[in-house]
Protein backbone atom coordinates (compact mmCIF):
# COMPACT_ATOMS: atom_id res chain seq x y z
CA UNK A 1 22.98 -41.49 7.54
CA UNK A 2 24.63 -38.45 8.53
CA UNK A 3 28.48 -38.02 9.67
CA UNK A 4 27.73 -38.23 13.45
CA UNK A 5 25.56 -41.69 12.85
CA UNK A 6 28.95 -42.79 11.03
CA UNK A 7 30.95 -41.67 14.45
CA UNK A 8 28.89 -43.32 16.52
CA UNK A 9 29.24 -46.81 14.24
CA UNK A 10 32.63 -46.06 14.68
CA UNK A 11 32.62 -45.90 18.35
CA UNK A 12 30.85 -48.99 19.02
CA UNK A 13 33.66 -50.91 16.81
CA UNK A 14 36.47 -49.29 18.98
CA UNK A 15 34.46 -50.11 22.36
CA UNK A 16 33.90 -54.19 20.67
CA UNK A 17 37.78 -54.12 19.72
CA UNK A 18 39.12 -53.25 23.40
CA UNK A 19 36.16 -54.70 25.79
CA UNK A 20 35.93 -58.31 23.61
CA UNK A 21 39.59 -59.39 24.55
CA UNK A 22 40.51 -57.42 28.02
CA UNK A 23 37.91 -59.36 30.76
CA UNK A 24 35.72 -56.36 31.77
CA UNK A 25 32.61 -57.37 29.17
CA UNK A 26 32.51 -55.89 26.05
CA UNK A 27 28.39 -57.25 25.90
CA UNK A 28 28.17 -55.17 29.12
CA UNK A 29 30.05 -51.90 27.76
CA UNK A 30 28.30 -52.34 24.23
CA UNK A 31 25.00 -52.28 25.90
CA UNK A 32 25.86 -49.04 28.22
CA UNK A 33 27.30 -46.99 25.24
CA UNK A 34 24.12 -47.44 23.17
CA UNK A 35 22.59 -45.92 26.15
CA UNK A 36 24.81 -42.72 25.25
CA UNK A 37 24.80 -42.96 21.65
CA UNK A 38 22.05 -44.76 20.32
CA UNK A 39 21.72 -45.23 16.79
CA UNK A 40 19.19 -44.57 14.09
CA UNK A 41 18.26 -48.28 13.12
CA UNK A 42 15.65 -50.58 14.66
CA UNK A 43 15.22 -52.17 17.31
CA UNK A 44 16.43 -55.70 15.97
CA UNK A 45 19.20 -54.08 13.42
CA UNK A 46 21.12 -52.69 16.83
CA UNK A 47 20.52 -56.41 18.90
CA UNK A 48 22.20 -58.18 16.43
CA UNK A 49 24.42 -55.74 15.72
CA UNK A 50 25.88 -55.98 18.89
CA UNK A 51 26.52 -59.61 18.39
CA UNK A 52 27.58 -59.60 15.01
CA UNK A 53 30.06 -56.88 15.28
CA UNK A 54 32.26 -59.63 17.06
CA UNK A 55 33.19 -61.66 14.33
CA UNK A 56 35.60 -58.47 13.47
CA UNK A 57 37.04 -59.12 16.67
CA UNK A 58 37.32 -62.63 15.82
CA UNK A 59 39.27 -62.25 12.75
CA UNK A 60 41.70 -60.41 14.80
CA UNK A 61 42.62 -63.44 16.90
CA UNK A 62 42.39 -65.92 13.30
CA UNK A 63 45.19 -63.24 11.78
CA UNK A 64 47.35 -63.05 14.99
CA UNK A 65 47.14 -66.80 15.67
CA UNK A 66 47.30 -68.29 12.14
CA UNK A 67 50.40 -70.44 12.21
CA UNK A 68 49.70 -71.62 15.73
CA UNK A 69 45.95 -72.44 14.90
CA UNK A 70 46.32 -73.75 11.18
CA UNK A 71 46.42 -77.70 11.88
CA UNK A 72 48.26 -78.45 8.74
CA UNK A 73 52.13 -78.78 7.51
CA UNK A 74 54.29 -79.75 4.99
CA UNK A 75 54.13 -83.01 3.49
CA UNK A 76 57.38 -83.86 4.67
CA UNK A 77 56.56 -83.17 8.26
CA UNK A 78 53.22 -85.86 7.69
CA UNK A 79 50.61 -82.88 6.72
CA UNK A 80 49.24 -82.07 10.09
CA UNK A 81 50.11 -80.72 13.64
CA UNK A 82 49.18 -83.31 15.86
CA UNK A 83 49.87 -80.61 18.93
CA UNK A 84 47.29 -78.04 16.78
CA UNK A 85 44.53 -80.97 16.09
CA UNK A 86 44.43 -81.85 19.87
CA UNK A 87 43.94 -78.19 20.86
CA UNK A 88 41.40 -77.19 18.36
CA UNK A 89 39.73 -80.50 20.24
CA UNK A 90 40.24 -79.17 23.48
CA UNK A 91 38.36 -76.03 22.22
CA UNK A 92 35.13 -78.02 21.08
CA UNK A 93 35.03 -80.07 24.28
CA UNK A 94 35.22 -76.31 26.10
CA UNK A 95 32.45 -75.02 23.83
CA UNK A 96 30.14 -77.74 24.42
CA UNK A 97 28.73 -76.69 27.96
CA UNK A 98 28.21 -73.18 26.35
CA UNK A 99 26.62 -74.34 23.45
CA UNK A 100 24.09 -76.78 24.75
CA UNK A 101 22.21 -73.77 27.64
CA UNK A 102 23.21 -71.14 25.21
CA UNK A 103 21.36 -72.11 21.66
CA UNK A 104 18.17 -73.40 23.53
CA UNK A 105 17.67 -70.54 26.03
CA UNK A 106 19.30 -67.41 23.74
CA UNK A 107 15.95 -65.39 23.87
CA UNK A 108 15.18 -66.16 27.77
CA UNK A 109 18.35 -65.07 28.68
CA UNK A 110 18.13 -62.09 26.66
CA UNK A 111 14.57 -61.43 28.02
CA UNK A 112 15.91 -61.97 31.55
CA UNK A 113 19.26 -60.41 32.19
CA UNK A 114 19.76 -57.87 29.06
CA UNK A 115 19.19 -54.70 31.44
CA UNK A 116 21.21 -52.14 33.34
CA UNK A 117 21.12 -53.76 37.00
CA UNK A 118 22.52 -56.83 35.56
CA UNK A 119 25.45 -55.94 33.84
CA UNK A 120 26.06 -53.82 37.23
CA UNK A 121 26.17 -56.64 39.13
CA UNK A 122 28.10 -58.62 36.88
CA UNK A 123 30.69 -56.07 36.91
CA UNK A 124 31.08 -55.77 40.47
CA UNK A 125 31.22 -59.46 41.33
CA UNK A 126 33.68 -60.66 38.88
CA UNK A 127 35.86 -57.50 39.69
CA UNK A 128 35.97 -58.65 43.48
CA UNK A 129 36.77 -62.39 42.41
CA UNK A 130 39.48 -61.36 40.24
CA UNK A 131 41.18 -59.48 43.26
CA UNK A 132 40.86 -62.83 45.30
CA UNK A 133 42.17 -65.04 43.23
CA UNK A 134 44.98 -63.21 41.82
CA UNK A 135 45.51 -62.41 46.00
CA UNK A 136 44.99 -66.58 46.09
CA UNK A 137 47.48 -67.58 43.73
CA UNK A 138 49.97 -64.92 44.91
CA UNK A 139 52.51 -67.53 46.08
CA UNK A 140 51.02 -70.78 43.91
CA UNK A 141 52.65 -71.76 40.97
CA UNK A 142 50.70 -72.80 37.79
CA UNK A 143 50.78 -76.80 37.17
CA UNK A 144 49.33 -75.97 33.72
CA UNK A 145 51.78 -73.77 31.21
CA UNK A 146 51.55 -75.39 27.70
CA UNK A 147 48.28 -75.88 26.14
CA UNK A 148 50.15 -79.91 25.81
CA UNK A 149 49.21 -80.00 30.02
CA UNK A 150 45.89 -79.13 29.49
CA UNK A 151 43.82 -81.86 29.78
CA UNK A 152 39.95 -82.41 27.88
CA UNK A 153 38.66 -82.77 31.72
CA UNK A 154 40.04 -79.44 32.32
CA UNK A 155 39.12 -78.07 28.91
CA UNK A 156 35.93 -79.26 29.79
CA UNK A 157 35.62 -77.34 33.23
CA UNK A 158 37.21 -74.16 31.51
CA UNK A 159 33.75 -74.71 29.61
CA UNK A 160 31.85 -74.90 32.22
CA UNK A 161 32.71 -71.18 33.36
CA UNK A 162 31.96 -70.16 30.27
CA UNK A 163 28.64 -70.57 30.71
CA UNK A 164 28.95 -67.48 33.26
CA UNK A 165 29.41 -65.28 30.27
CA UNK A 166 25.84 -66.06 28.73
CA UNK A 167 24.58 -63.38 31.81
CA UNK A 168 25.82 -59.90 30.25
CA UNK A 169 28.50 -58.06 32.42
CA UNK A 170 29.90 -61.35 32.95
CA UNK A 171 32.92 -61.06 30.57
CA UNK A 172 32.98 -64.02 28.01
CA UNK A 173 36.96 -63.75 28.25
CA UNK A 174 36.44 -62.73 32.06
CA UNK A 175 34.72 -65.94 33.06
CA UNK A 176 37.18 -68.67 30.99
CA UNK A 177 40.12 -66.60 32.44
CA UNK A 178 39.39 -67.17 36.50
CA UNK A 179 37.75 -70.71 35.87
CA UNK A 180 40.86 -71.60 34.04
CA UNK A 181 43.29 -69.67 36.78
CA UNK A 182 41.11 -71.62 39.19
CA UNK A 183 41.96 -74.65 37.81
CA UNK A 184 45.83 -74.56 37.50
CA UNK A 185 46.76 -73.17 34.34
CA UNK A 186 49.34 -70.01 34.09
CA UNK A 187 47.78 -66.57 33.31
CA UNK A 188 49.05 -66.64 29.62
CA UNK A 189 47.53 -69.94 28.73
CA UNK A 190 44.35 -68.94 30.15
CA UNK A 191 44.51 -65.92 28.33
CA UNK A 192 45.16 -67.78 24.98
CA UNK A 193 42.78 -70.10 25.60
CA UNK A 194 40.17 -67.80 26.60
CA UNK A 195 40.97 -66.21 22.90
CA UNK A 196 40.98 -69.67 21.26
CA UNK A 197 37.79 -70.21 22.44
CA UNK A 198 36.13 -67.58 21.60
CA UNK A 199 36.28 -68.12 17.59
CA UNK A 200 33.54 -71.14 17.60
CA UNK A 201 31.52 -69.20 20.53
CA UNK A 202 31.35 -66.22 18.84
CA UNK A 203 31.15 -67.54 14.92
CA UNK A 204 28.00 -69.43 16.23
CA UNK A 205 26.14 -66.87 18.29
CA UNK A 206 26.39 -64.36 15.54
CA UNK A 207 25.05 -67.14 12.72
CA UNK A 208 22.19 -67.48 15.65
CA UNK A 209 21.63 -63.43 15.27
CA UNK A 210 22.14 -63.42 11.95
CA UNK A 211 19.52 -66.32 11.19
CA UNK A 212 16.90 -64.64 13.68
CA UNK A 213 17.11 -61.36 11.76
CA UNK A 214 16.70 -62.42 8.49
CA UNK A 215 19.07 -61.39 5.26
CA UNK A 216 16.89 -58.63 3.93
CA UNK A 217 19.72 -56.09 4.67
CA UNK A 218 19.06 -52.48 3.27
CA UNK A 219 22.59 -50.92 1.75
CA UNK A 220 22.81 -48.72 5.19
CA UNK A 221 22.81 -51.74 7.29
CA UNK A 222 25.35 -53.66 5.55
CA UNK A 223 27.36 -50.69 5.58
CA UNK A 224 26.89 -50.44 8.98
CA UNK A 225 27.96 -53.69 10.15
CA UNK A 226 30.86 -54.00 7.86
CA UNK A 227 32.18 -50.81 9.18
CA UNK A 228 31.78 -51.74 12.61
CA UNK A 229 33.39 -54.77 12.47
CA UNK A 230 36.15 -53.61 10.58
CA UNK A 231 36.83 -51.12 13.48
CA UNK A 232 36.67 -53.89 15.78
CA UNK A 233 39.17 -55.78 13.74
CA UNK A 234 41.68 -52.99 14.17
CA UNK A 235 41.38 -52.05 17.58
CA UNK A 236 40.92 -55.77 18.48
CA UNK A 237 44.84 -56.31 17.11
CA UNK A 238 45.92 -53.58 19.08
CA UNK A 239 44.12 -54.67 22.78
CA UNK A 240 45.05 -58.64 22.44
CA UNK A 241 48.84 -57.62 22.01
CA UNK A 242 48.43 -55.25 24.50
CA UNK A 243 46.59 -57.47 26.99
CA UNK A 244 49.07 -60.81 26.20
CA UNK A 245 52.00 -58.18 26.97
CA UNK A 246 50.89 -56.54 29.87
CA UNK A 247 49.93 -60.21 32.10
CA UNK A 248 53.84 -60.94 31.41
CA UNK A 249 54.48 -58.74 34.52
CA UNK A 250 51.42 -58.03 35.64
CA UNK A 251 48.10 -59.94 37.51
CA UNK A 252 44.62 -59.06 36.68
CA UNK A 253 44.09 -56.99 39.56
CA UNK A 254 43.49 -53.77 37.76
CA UNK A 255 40.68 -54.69 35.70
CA UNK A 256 39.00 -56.14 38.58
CA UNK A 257 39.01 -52.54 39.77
CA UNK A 258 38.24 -51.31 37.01
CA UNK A 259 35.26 -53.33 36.87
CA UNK A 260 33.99 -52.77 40.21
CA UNK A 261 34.02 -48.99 39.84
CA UNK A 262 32.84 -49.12 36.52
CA UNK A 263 29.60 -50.97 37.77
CA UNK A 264 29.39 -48.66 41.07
CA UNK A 265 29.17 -46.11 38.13
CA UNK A 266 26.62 -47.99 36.38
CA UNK A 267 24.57 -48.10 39.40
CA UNK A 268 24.69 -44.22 40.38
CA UNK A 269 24.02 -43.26 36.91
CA UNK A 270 20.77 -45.15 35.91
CA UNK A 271 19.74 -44.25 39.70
CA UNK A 272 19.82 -40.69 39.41
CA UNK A 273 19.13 -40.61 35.77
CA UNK A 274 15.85 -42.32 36.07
């Protein structure tokens, strides 16, 4: 592969690292840059690259969130975190509703929604919802600000929404954050949840990709994909401290904007480049 195939690896691990965590779809944005700057692999390679290239993202939130996540202490302190043990439950309860469409209908969805006018859509609508709730809960209060007031039946329902995010454009993040705004809980906890979640979503979607493929890797490809995620790694760090800083003062009004011209965008281009 030549320097500019290398640039554009690099490029898809920077869009992963700031789309997977800020709710504006990074499966949406990953599919519209390889529209721009498609690579010289097949067919297959770039599908599950796009998948796979997550679990750098995912090792950002691991290394960020350690202490909070690791359910284990000292053995004077009895060993575990009961607090930790009852959210990492709380996260399997939320991934169950995702799991259970998602493994059985991965290739129909693909087949059905993995296009232009979809992720379009997608943007649009869940930018306008994000203006009307945030314009909702304007003068509420959140009844949910520790992860110790979320309940499994709202876990659950958090879940639910995250079903949403199986349609590309959605926003995996995107989806979790408004059903769990919806439902009570403070924009930081929804945030951190949405994060939380994402480490058994994504771990098992790209063991799904990674099992359809096959392990018969070339040199290239593995370079390819560890480069990729490492970038997404990186950037990922920078865009979840970003993102958890920025909601302490501000609502998630702008990237509903964002979104909604991004997908008018979307629209206009594929339009008048077709």
């Amino acid at each position: 592969m030549n320097i500019l195939e290398w640039l554009k690896v690099l490029l898809l691990g920077i869009v992963e690292g700031l789309t997977e965590w800020l709710p504006i779809s990074s499966t949406g944005h990953m599919i519209l840059v390889n529209e721009f700057i498609q690579l010289n692999v097949s067919k297959e390679f770039m599908e599950m690259f796009l998948v796979v290239i997550q679990l750098g993202a995912i090792l950002a939130v691991v290394v960020l969130y350690f202490w909070k996540l690791w359910p284990f202490t000292t053995p004077s302190k009895g060993w575990i975190k009961k607090g930790t043990w009852s959210l990492w439950f709380k996260v399997i309860v939320a991934v169950l509703p995702a799991a259970l469409i998602g493994i059985p209908f991965d290739d129909q969805i693909d087949a059905l929604f993995y296009n232009y006018q979809t992720v379009a859509a997608t943007l649009i609508i869940y930018g306008v919802l994000f203006i009307i709730i945030e314009n909702r809960n304007r003068h509420r209060t959140p009844v949910i600000t520790t992860f110790q007031e979320l309940s499994y039946s709202t876990a659950l329902l958090i879940g639910a929404f995250q079903v949403l995010s199986l349609i590309p454009g959605t926003s995996r993040s995107g989806a979790t954050i408004l059903g769990a705004m919806l439902l009570g809980t403070s924009r930081y906890i929804a945030a951190e949840f949405s994060f939380f979640l994402a480490i058994p979503v994504m771990f098992g979607a790209s063991l799904l990709k990674l099992v359809k493929f096959g392990f018969n890797f070339t040199g290239t490809e593995i370079a390819i994909l560890l480069v990729g995620m490492l970038t997404a790694f990186v950037v990922s760090i920078l865009a979840i401290k970003f993102l958890m800083s920025y909601i302490k003062k501000n609502d998630f009004k702008a990237f509903g904007w964002y979104r909604i011209v991004l997908g008018i965008l979307v629209i206009l281009y594929f339009v008048f480049a077709g």
